[in-house]
Each structure stands twice: as structure tokens, then as C-alpha cells.
C-alpha atoms as a PDB file:
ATOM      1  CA  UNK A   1     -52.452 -70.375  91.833  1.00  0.00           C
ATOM      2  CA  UNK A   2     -49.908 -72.770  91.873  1.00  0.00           C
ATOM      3  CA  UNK A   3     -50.225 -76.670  91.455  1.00  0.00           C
ATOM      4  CA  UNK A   4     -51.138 -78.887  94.329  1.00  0.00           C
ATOM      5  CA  UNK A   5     -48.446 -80.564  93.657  1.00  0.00           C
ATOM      6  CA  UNK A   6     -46.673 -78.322  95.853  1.00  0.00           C
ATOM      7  CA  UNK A   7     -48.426 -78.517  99.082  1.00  0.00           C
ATOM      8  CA  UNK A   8     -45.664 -81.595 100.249  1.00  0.00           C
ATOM      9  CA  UNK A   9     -42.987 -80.022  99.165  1.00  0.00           C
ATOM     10  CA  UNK A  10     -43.011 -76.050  99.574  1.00  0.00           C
ATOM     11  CA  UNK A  11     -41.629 -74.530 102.895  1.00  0.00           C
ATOM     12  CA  UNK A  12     -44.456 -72.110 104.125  1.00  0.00           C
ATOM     13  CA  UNK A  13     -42.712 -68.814 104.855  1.00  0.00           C
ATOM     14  CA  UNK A  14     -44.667 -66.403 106.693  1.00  0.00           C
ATOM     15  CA  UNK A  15     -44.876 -63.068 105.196  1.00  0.00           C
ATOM     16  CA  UNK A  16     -42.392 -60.435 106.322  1.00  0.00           C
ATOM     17  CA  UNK A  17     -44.810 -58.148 107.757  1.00  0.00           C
ATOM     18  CA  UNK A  18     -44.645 -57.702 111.596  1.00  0.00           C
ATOM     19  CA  UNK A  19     -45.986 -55.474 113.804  1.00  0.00           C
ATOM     20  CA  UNK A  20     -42.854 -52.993 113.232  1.00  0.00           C
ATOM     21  CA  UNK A  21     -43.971 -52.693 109.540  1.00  0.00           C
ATOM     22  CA  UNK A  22     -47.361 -52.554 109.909  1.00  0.00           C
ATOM     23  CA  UNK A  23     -48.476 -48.485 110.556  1.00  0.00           C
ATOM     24  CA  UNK A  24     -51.665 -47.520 112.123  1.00  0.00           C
ATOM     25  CA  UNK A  25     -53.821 -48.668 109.356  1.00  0.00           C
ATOM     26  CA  UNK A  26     -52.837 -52.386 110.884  1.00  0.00           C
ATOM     27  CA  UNK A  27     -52.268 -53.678 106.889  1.00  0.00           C
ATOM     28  CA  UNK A  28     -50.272 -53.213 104.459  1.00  0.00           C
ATOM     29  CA  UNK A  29     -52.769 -54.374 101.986  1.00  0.00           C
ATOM     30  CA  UNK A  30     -55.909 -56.195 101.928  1.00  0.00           C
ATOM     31  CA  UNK A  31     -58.639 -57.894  99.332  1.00  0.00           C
ATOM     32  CA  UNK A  32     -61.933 -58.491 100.506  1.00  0.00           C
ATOM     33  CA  UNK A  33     -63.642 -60.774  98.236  1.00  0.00           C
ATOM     34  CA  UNK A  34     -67.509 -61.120  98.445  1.00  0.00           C
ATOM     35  CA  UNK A  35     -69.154 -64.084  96.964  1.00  0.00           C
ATOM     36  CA  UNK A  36     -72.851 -62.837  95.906  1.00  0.00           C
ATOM     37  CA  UNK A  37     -75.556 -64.855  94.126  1.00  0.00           C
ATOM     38  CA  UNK A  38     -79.097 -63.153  94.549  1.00  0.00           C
ATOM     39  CA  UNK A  39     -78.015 -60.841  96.924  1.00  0.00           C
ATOM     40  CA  UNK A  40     -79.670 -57.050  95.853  1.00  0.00           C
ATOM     41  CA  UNK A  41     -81.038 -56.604  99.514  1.00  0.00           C
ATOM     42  CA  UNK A  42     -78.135 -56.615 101.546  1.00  0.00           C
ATOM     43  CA  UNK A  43     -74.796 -56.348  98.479  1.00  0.00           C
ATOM     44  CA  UNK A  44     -74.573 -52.482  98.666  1.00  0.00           C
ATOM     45  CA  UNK A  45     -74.379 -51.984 102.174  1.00  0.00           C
ATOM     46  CA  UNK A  46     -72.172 -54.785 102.722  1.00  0.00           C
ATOM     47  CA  UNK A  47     -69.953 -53.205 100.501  1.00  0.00           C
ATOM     48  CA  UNK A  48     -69.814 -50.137 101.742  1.00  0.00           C
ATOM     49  CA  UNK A  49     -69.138 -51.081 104.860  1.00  0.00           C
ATOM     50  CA  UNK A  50     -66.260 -53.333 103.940  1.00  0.00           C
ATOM     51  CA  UNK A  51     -65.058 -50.219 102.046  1.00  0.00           C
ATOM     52  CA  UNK A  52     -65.136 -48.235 105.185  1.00  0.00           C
ATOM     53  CA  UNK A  53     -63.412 -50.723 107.720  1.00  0.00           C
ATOM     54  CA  UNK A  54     -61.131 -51.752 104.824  1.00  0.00           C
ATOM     55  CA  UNK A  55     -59.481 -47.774 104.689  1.00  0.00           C
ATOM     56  CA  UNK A  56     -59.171 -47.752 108.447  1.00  0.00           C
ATOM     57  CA  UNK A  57     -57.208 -51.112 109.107  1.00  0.00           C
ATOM     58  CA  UNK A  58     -55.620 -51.011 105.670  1.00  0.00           C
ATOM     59  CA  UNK A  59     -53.274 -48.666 103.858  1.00  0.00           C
ATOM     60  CA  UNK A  60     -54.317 -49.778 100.442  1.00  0.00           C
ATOM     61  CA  UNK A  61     -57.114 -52.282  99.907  1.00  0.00           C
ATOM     62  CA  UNK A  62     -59.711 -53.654  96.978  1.00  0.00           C
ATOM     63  CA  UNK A  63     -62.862 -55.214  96.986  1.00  0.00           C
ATOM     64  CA  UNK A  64     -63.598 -58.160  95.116  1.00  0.00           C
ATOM     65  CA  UNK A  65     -67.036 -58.933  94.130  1.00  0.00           C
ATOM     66  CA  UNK A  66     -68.001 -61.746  92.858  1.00  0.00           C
ATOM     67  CA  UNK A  67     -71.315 -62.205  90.864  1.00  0.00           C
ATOM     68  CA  UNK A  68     -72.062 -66.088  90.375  1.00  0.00           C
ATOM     69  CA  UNK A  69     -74.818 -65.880  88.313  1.00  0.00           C
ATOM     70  CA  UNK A  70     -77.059 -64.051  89.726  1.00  0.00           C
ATOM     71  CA  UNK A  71     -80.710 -63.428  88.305  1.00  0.00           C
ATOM     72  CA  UNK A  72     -81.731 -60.420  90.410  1.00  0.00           C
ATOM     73  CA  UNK A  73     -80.237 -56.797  90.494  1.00  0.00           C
ATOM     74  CA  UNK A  74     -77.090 -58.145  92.384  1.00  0.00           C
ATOM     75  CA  UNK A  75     -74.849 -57.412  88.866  1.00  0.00           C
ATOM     76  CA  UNK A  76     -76.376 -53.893  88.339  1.00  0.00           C
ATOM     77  CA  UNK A  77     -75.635 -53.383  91.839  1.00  0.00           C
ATOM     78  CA  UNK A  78     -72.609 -54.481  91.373  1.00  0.00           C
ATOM     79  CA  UNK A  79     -71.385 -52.654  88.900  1.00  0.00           C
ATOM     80  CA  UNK A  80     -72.945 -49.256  89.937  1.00  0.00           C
ATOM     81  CA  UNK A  81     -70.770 -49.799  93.229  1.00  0.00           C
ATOM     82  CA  UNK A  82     -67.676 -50.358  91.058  1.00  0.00           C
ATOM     83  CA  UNK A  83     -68.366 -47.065  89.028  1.00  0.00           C
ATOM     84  CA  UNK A  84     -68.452 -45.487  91.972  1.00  0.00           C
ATOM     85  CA  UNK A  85     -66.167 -46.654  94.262  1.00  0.00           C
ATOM     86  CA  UNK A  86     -62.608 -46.915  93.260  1.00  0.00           C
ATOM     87  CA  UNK A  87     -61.555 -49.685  95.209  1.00  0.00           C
ATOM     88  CA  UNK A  88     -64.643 -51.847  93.826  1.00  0.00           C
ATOM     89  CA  UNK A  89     -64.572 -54.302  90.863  1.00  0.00           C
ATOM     90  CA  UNK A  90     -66.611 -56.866  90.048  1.00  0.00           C
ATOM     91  CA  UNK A  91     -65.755 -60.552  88.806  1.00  0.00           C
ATOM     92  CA  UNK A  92     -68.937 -62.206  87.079  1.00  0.00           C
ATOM     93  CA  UNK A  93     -69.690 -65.547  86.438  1.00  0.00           C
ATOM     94  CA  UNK A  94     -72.138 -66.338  84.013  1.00  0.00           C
ATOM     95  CA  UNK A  95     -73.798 -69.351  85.594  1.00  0.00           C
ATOM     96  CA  UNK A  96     -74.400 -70.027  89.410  1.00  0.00           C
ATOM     97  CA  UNK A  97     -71.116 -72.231  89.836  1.00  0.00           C
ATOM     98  CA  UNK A  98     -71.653 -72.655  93.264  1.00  0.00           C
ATOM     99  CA  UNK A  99     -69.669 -71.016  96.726  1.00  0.00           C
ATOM    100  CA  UNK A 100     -66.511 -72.753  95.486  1.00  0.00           C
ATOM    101  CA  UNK A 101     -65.769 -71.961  92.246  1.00  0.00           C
ATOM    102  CA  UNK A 102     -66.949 -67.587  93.341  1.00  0.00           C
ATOM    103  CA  UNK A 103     -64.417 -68.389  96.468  1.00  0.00           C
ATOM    104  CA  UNK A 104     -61.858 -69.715  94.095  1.00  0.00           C
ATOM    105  CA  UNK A 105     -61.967 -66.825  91.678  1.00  0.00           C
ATOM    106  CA  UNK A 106     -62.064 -64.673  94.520  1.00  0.00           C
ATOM    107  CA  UNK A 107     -58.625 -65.848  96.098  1.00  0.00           C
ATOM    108  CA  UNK A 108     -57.266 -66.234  92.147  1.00  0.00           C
ATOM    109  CA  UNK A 109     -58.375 -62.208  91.843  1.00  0.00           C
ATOM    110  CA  UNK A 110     -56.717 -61.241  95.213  1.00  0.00           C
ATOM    111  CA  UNK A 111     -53.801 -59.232  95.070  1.00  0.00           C
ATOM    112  CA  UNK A 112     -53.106 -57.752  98.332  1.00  0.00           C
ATOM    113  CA  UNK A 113     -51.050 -59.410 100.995  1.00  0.00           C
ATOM    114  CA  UNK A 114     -53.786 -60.153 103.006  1.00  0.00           C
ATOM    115  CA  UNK A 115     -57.370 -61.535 102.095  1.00  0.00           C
ATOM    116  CA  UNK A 116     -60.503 -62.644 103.695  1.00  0.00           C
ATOM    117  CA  UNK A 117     -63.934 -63.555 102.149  1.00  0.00           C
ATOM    118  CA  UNK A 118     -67.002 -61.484 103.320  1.00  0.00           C
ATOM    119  CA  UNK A 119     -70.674 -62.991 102.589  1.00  0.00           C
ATOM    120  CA  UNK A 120     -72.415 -60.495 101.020  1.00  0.00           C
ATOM    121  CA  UNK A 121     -75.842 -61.636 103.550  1.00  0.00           C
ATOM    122  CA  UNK A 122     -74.861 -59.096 105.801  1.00  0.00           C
ATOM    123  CA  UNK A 123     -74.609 -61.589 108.527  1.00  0.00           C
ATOM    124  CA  UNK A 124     -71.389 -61.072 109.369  1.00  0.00           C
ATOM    125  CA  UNK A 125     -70.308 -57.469 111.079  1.00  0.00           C
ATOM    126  CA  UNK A 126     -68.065 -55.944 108.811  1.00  0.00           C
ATOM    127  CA  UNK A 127     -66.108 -53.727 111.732  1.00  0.00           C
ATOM    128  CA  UNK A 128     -65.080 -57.309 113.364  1.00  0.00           C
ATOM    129  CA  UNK A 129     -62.178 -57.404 111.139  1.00  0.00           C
ATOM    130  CA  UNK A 130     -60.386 -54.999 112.475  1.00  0.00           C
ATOM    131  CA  UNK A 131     -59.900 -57.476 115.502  1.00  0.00           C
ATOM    132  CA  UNK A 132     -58.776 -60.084 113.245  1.00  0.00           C
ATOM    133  CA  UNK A 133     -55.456 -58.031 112.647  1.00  0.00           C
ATOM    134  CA  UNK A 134     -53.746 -58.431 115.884  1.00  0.00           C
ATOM    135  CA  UNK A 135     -54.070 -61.888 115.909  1.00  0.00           C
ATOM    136  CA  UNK A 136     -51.696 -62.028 112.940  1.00  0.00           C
ATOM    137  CA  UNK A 137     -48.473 -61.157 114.658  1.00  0.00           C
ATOM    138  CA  UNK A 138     -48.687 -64.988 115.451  1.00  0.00           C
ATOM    139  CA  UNK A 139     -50.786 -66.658 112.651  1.00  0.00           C
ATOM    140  CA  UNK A 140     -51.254 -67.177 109.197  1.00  0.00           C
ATOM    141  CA  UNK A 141     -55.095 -67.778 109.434  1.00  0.00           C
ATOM    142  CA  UNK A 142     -57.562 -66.092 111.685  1.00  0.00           C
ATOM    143  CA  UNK A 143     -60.447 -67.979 112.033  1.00  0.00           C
ATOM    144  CA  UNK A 144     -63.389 -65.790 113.245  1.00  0.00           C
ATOM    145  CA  UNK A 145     -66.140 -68.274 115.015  1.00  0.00           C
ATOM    146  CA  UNK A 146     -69.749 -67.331 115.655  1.00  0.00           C
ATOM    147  CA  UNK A 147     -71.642 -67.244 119.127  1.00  0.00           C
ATOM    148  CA  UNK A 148     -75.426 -66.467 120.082  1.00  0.00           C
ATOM    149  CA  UNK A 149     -76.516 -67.996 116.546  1.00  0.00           C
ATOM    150  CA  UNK A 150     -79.863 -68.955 117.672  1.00  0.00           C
ATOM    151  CA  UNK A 151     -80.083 -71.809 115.376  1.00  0.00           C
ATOM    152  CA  UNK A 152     -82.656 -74.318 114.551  1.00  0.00           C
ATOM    153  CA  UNK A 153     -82.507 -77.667 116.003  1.00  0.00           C
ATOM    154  CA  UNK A 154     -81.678 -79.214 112.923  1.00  0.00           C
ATOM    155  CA  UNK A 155     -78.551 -76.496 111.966  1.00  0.00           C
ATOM    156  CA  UNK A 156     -77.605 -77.211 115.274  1.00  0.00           C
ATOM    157  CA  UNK A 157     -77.102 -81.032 114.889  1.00  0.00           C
ATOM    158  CA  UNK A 158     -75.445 -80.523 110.892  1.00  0.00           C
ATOM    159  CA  UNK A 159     -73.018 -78.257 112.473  1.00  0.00           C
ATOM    160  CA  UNK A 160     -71.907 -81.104 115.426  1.00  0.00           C
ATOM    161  CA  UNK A 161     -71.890 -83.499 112.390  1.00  0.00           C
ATOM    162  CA  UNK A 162     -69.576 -81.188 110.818  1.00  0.00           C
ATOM    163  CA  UNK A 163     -67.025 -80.341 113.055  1.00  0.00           C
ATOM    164  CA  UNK A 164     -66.716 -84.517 114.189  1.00  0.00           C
ATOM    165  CA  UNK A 165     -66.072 -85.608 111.044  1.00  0.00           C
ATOM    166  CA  UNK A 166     -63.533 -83.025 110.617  1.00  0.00           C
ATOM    167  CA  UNK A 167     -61.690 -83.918 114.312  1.00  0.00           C
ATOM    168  CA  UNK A 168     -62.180 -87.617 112.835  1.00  0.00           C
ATOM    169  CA  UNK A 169     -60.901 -87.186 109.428  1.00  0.00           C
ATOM    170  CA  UNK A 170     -58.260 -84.329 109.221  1.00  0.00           C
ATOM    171  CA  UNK A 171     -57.768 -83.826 112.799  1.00  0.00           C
ATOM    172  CA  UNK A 172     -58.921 -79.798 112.552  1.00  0.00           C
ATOM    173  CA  UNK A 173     -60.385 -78.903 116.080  1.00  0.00           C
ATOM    174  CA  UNK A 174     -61.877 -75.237 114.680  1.00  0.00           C
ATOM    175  CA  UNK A 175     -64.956 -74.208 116.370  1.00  0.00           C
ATOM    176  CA  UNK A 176     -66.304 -72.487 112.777  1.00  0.00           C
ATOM    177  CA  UNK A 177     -64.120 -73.399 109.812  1.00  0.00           C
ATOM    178  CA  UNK A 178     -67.656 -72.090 107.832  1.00  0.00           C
ATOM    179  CA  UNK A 179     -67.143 -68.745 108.521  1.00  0.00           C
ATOM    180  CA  UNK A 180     -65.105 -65.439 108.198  1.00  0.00           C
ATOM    181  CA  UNK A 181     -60.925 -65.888 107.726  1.00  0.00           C
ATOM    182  CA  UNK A 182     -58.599 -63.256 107.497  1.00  0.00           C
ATOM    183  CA  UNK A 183     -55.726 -64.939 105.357  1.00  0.00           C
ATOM    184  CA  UNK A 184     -51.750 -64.488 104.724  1.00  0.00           C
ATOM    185  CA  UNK A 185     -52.071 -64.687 100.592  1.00  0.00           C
ATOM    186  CA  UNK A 186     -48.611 -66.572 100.888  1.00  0.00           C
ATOM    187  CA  UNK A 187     -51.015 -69.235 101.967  1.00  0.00           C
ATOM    188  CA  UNK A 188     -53.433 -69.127  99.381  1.00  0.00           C
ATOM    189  CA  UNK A 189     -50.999 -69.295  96.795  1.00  0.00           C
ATOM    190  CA  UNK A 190     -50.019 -73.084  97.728  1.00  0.00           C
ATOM    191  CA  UNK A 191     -53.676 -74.174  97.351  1.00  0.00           C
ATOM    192  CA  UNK A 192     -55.801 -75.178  94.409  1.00  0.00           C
ATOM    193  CA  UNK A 193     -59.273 -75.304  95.525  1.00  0.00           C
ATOM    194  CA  UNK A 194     -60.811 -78.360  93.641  1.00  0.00           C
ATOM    195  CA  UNK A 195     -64.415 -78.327  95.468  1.00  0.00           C
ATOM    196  CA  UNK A 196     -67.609 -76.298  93.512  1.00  0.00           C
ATOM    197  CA  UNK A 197     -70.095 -76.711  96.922  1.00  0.00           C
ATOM    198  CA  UNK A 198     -70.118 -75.177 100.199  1.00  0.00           C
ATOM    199  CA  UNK A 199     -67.218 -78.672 101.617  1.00  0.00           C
ATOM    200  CA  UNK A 200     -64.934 -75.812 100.026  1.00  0.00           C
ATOM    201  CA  UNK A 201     -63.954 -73.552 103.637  1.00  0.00           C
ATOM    202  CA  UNK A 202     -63.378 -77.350 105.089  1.00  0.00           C
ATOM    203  CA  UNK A 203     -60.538 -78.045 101.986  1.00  0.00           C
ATOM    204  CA  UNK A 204     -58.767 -74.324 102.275  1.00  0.00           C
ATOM    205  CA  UNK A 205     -58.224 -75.352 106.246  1.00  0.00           C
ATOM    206  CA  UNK A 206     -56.983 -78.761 105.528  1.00  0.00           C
ATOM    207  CA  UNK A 207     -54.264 -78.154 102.790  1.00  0.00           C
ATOM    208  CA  UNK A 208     -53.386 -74.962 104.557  1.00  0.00           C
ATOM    209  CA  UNK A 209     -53.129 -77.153 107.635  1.00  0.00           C
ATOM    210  CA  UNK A 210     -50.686 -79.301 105.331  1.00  0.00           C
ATOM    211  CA  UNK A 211     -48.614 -76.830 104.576  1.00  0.00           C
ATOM    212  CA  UNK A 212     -47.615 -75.868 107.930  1.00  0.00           C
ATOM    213  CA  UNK A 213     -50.188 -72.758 108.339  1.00  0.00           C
ATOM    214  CA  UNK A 214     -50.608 -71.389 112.142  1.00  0.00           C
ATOM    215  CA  UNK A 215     -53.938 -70.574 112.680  1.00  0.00           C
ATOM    216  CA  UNK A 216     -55.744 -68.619 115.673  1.00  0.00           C
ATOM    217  CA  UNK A 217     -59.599 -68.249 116.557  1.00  0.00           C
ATOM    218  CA  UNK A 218     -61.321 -64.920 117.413  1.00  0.00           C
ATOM    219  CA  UNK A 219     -65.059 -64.619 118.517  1.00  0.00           C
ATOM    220  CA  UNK A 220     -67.609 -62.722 116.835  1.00  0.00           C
ATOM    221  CA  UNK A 221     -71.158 -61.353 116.534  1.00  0.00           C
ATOM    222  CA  UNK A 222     -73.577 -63.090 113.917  1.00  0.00           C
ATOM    223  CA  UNK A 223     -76.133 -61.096 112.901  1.00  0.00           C
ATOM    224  CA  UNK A 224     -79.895 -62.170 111.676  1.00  0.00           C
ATOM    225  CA  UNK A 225     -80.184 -62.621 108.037  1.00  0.00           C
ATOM    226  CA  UNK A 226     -82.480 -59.402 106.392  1.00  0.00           C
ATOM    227  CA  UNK A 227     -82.674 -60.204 103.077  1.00  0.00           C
ATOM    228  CA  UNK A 228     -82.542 -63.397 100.705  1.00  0.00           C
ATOM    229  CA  UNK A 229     -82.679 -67.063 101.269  1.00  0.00           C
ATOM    230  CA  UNK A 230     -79.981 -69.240 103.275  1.00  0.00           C
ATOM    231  CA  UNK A 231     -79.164 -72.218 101.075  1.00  0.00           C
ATOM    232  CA  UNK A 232     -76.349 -73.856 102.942  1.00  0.00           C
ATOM    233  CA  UNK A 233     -78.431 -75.808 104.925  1.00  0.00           C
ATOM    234  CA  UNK A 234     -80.615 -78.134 102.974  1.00  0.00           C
ATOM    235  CA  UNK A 235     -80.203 -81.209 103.259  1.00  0.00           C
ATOM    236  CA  UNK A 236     -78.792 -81.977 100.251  1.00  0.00           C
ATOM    237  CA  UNK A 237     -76.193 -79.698 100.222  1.00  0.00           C
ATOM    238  CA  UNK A 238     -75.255 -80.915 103.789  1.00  0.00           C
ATOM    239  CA  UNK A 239     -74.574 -84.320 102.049  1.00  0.00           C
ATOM    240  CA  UNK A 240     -72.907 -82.801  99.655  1.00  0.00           C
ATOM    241  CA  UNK A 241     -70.424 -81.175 101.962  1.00  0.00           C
ATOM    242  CA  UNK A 242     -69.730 -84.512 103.882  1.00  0.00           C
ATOM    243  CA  UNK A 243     -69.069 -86.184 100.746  1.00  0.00           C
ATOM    244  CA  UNK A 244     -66.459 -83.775  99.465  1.00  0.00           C
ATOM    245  CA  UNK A 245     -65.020 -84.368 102.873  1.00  0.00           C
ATOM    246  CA  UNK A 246     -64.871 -87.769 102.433  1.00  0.00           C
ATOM    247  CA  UNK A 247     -63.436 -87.059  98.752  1.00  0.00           C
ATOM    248  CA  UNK A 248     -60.717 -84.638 100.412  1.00  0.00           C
ATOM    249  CA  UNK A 249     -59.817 -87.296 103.182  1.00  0.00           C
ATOM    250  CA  UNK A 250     -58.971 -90.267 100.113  1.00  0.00           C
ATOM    251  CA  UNK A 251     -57.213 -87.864  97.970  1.00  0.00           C
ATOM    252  CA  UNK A 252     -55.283 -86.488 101.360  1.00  0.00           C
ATOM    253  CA  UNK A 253     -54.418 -90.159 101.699  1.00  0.00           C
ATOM    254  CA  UNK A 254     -53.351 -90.985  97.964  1.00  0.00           C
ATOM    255  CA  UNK A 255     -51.548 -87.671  97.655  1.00  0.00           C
ATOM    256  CA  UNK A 256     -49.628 -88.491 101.118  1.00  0.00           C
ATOM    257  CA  UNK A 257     -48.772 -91.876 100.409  1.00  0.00           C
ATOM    258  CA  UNK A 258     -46.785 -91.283  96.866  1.00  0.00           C
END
């Protein structure tokens, strides 16, 4: 990816594919990247799911998976899936580096024209994305947003915290910027993502809001975790994420100012 010194200064050009090029696979090409850390209950069907949906709304299309540092049977998984499946392969990391760094090798690993990032949870139903493609005729980012979450009290207030700040400090008025995106890479490309935690999704809006990206919402389902443990939500990492916001609203600042 290129340096973010560019952000100010490169036009964003949207990508030559319209709906005239596009044949009834929808995409030209597509990368789903799957972040996975302890995820052996729910990795293989997520991935064979994606791999379905992917050949219907796709004419060519890869799956990235991304193993950060897993200690269960998420690599063996993993890799069986890749053997298997020709449009699998697997990126490993051999520490936990956290959701940022497995979402920045993801995008780095991308090669198709489009890319989104799938958790591997199984939360999120696969088959939605093939109503993320229309909306790309006139944006650069879909933004998928989740309804009937049935969420804890306490999720409930984080996420409020979250999306104020982010009206407050960036001026992004996204109903879900934590969930499911179905990217132009020509966007990607501008960004270097500099955040390791979870305040990463909230940086990839904002400097793709910088450099001009159009963006559209879609609804869609959430589905009940099976498998696994949610991490996202401590408390700690909740600070976390408002701190790197606060981090990304200086630098924004600095960077702006020079």
C-alpha cells in the first residue's frame, strides 16, 4: 500500500467498472478476506459459504484467510480448506497481532478489484453480499449496518458512545462503521492502516472519507454467535478504541494543517 502521504494529494478515481461491464456474476473480481483468531467452530463453514456466494456474484474471486495466531485448530482448518479449495489461501501470523494488523494484511493480500472483510464468527450472513453489489453503481464503499442485534445494555450504550464521538470528531454519520464493507480496492490502495486494535474499521472510514470516497449503507441480518468468545466488547478494548480515535483525530489535524 502506498504512503499516507498521499491521502491530500491523490485524486480518487473511481474504478471503471459500471454496470455495462459488469456480467451476471455482478463482479469482475472480488477478495474476501477473513480475519480468524480461535475460530475452529464456525471458520469452515464460513468459508464455504463465502466460496459459494463469492462464484455467483463474482466472475473470478479468492479468499483470504487470515490466521492471527491462533492456538486452536483454526490453522489446520485453515489450511485443509486451502488444499481443497482452489480459491482458498491462508495468510498466518505467528502471534495474535490483534483485528488490525489481520485486517491490514488482509487488504495488503487483496488482489481483486473489489474486497470486503468477512468475520469468520459466522455472525454475519454470507448471501447478504450479493446485495451489496448494486449499491456500487454509485459508491465506493458499501457499508452494511446491523438491525435486531438484541444487545446487552451495556453494548448498547458503547455503541452510542461510538458513533458520537465519531459525528463529533470526524464528522462520519454511519449507522455501523464496525461491520461488513464491500470496498473499491482503488480505495484501499490510498490508505495505510496504522491502528493494531479493533479503532481500526473507524480509521479505514475516515481516510477513505479524506480521500473523497462515496459511501452508501445497506441493512442486514446479524446472526447469534455459535461458537467462540466475543472480545470486542470488554471494557478495555472499548477504551482502547476511543483512544485510537482520539489518536486518529490529532494526527488528522497535524497531517491537515502542514
Amino acid at each position: 500500500m502506498t504512503t499516507e502521504g498521499t491521502e491530500a494529494t491523490a485524486p480518487v478515481t473511481p474504478s471503471s467498472t459500471s454496470a455495462r461491464d459488469r456480467s451476471a456474476h455482478g463482479l469482475p473480481g472480488l477478495s474476501i478476506v477473513i480475519p480468524a483468531y480461535n475460530e475452529e467452530g464456525s471458520l469452515e463453514l464460513v468459508v464455504r459459504q463465502a466460496d459459494q456466494i463469492a462464484s455467483r456474484i463474482a466472475r473470478v474471486h479468492e479468499i483470504v484467510v487470515i490466521d492471527d495466531g491462533s492456538r486452536d485448530r483454526t490453522p489446520a482448518i485453515a489450511d485443509a480448506l486451502a488444499d481443497e479449495l482452489e480459491s482458498v489461501r491462508v495468510v498466518r501470523h505467528p502471534l495474535n497481532l490483534g483485528f488490525g494488523a489481520a485486517q491490514k494484511s488482509g487488504f495488503g493480500s487483496a488482489q481483486q478489484p473489489f474486497v470486503t472483510l468477512v468475520p469468520a464468527d459466522g455472525q454475519f450472513e454470507v448471501a447478504d453480499l450479493a446485495r451489496f453489489v448494486p449499491l456500487l453503481d454509485g459508491a465506493d464503499v458499501v457499508v452494511g449496518y446491523r438491525v435486531n442485534r438484541g444487545d446487552r445494555l451495556h453494548r448498547r450504550i458503547n455503541t452510542r458512545i461510538f458513533r458520537a464521538v465519531m459525528r463529533l470528531l470526524f464528522g462520519v454519520r454511519l449507522r455501523d462503521i464496525n461491520w461488513v464493507k464491500l470496498f473499491r480496492r482503488s480505495i484501499l490502495e490510498g490508505i495505510e492502516i496504522e491502528f493494531d486494535g479493533i479503532g481500526v474499521d473507524a480509521e479505514v472510514v475516515v481516510k477513505a472519507a479524506r480521500r473523497g470516497a462515496r459511501f452508501a449503507e445497506l441493512e442486514v441480518s446479524y446472526l447469534a454467535r455459535q461458537t467462540g468468545v466475543s472480545t470486542g466488547d470488554k471494557p478495555l478494548n472499548v477504551l482502547i478504541t476511543i483512544a485510537e480515535l482520539l489518536i486518529l483525530f490529532w494526527r488528522t489535524r497535524i497531517r491537515r494543517s502542514r
